[in-house]
Protein backbone atom coordinates (compact mmCIF):
# COMPACT_ATOMS: atom_id res chain seq x y z
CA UNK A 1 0.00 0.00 0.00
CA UNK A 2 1.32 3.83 -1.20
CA UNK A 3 1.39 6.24 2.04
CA UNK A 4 -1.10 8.79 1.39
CA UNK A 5 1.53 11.76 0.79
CA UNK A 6 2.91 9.60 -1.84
CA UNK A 7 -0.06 9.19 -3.82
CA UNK A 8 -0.25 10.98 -7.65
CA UNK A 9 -2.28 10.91 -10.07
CA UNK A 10 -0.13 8.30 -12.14
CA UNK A 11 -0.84 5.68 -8.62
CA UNK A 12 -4.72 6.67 -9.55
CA UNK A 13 -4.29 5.99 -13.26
CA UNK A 14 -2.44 2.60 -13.26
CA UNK A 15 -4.52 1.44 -10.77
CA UNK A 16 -7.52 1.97 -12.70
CA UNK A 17 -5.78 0.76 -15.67
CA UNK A 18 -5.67 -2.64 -13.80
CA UNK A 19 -9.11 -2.67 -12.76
CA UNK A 20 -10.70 -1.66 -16.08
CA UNK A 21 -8.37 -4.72 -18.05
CA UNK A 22 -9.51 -7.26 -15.08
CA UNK A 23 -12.83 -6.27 -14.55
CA UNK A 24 -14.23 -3.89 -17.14
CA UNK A 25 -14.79 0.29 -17.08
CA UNK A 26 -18.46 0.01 -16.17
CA UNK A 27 -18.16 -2.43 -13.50
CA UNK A 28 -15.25 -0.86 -12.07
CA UNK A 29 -15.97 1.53 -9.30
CA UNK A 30 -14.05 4.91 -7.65
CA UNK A 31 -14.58 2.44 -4.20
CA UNK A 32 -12.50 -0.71 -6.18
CA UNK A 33 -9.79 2.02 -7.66
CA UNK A 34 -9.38 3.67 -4.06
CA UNK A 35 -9.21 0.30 -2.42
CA UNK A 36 -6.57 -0.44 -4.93
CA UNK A 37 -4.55 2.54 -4.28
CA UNK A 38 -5.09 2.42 -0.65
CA UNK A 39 -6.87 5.92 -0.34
CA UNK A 40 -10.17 6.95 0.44
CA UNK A 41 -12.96 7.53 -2.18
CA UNK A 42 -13.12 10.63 -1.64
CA UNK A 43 -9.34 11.63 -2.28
CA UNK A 44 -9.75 10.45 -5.26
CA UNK A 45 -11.34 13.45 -6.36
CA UNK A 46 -8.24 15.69 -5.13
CA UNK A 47 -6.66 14.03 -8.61
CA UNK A 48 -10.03 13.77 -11.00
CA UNK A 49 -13.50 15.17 -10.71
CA UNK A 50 -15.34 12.79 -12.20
CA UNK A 51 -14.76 8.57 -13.54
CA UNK A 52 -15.64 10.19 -16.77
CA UNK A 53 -12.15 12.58 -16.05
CA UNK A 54 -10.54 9.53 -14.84
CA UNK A 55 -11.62 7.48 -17.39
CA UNK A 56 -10.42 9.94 -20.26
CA UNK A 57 -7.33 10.57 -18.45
CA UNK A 58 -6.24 6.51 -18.24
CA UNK A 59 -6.86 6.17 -22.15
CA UNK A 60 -4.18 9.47 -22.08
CA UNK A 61 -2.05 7.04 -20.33
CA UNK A 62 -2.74 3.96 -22.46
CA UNK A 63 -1.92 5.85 -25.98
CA UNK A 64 0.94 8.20 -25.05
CA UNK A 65 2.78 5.54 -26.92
CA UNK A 66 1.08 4.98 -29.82
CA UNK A 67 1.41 7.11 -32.56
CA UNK A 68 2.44 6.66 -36.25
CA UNK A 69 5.62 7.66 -35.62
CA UNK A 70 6.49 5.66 -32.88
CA UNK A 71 6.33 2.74 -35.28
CA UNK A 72 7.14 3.91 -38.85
CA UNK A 73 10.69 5.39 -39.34
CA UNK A 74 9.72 8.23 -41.56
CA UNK A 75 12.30 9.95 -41.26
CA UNK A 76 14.65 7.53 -42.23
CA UNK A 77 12.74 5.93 -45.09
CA UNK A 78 14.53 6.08 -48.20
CA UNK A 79 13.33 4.44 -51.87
CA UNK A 80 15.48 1.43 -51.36
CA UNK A 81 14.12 0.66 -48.06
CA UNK A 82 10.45 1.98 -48.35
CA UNK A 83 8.71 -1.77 -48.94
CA UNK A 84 10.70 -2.62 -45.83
CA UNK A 85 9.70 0.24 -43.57
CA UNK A 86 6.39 -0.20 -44.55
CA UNK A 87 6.14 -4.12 -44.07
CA UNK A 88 8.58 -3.48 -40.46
CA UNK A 89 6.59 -0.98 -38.80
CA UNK A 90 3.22 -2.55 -39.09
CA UNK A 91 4.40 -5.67 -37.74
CA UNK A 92 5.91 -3.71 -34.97
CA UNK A 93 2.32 -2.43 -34.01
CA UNK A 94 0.85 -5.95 -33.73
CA UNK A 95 0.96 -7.06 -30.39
CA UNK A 96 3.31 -9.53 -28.59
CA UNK A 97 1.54 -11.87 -26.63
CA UNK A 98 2.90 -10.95 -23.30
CA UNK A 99 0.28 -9.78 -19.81
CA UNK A 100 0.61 -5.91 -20.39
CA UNK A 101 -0.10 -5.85 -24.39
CA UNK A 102 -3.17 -8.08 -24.14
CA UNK A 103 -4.52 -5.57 -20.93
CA UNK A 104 -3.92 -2.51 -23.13
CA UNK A 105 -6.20 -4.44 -25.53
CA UNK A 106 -9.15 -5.11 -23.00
CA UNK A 107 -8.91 -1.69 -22.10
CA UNK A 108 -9.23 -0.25 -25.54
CA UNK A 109 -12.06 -2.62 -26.18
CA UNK A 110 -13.60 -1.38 -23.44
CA UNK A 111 -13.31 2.04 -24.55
CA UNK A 112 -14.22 1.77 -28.00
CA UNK A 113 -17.83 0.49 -26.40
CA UNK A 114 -18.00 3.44 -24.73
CA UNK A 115 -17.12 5.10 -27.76
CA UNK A 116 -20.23 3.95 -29.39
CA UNK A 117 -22.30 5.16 -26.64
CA UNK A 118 -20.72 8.60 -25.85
CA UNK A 119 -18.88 10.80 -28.19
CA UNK A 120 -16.24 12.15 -25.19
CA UNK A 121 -14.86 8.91 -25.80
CA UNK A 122 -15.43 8.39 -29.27
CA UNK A 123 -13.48 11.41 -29.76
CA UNK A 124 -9.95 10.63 -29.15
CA UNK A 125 -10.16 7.42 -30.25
CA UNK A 126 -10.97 8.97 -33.80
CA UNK A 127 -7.85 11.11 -32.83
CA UNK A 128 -5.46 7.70 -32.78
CA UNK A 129 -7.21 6.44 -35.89
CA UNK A 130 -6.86 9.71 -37.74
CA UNK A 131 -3.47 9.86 -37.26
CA UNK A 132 -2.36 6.56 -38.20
CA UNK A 133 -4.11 7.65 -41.46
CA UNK A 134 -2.42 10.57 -41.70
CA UNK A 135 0.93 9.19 -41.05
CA UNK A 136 0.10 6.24 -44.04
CA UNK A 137 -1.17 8.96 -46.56
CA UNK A 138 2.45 10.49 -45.72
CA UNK A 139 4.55 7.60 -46.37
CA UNK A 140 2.15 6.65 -49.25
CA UNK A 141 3.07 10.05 -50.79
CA UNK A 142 6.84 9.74 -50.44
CA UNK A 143 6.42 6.19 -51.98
CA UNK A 144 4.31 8.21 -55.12
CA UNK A 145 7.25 10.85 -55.60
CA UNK A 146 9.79 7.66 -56.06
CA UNK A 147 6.85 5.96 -57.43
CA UNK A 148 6.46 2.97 -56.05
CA UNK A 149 2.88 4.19 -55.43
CA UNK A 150 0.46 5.14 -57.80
CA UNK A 151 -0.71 8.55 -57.05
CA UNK A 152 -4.30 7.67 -57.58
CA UNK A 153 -3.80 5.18 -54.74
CA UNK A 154 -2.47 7.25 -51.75
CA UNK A 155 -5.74 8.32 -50.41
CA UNK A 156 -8.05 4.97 -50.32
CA UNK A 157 -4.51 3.00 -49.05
CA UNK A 158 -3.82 4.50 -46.11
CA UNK A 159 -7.01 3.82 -44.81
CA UNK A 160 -7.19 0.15 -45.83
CA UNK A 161 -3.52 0.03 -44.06
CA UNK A 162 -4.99 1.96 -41.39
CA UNK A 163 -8.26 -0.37 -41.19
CA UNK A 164 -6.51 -3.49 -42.00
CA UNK A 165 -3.42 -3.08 -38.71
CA UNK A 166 -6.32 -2.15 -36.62
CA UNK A 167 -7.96 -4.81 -37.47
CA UNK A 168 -5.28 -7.69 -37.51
CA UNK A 169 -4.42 -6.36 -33.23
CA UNK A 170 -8.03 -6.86 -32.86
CA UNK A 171 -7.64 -10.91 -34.11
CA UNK A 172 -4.45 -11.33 -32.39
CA UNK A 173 -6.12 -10.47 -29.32
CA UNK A 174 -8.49 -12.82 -30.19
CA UNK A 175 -6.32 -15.35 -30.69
CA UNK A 176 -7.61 -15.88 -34.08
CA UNK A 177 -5.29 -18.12 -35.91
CA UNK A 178 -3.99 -15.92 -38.80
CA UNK A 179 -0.81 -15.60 -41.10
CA UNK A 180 -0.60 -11.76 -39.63
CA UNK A 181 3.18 -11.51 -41.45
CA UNK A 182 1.85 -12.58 -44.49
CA UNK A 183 -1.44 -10.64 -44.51
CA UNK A 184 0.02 -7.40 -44.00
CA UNK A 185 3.14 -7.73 -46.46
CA UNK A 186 0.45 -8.98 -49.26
CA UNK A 187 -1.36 -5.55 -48.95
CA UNK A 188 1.91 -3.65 -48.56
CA UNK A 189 3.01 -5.25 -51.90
CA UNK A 190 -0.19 -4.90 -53.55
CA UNK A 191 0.04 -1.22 -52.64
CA UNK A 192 3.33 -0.91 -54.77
CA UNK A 193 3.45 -0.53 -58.17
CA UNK A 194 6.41 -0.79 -59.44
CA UNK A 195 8.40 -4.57 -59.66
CA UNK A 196 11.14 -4.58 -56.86
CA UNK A 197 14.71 -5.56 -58.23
């Protein structure tokens, strides 16, 4: 248990973080996070207002990682290793099977039900997702001025690379027994255009 002097907001938001990934966001009460902590209810709200504020605040927490960027080299992409960026960094974003990626997982399920529900959440989810987009129309275009894209393409790509990487954590979470390396380097390599020497 933290000494009460020692507690931050961080304590508040990993502990909550635990709960939501072992027992959900809507069955997880301020009572079950304080308890965890080893504070009162009430001093909770020294650190967050609301569960709403708290809630908001531990998806913060979850995705201060996880950005295009993080997992596509763009700045170091050149034409001779574009396919290979491409094909490296979305294999990066899949997730391992170890405790905390599957959690982070749970948690983001659980918040993309909320997000269906309430559009506080739905919000910076859309954020994440817009950005991944973003970064693939970017690397998409660089691919088009060494054209290994086809211009035409750029736009409806990055959001089927987008779609599809979001899509292929999801099964992996699941467990669903899939050839994730080879799915996502087929629709990289469908995406080029031009024959690789």
């Amino acid at each position: 248990m933290i000494k009460k002097r020692e507690i931050t907001s961080s304590h508040i938001i990993q502990a909550a973080y635990e709960l939501f990934a072992e027992c959900g966001i809507e069955k997880t009460s301020l009572g079950m996070i304080s308890k965890r902590v080893g504070i009162t209810k009430s001093s909770i709200y020294y650190h967050f207002s609301t569960k709403e504020e708290l809630i908001a605040r531990t998806f913060d927490y979850i995705f201060r990682d996880h950005y295009f960027a993080v997992y596509f080299d763009t700045e170091s992409v050149t034409e001779d290793n574009y396919v290979e960026t491409l094909i490296r960094g979305g294999l990066k974003m899949l997730p391992s099977d170890d405790k905390e990626h599957r959690s982070t997982l749970r948690v983001l399920s659980e918040f993309t039900m909320l997000a269906e529900r309430d559009e506080q959440f739905r919000a910076p989810l859309l954020k994440v997702q817009q950005d991944f987009t973003n970064g693939f129309f970017d690397l998409l275009s660089k691919g088009a001025e060494w054209g290994l894209v086809g211009p035409e393409k750029i736009e409806v790509s990055s959001k089927i690379l987008a779609l599809l990487i979001d899509n292929l954590s999801r099964c992996k979470m699941m467990k669903m027994d899939l050839d994730y390396q080879i799915i996502w380097e087929e629709t990289v390599n469908r995406i080029i255009t031009r024959e690789r020497t």
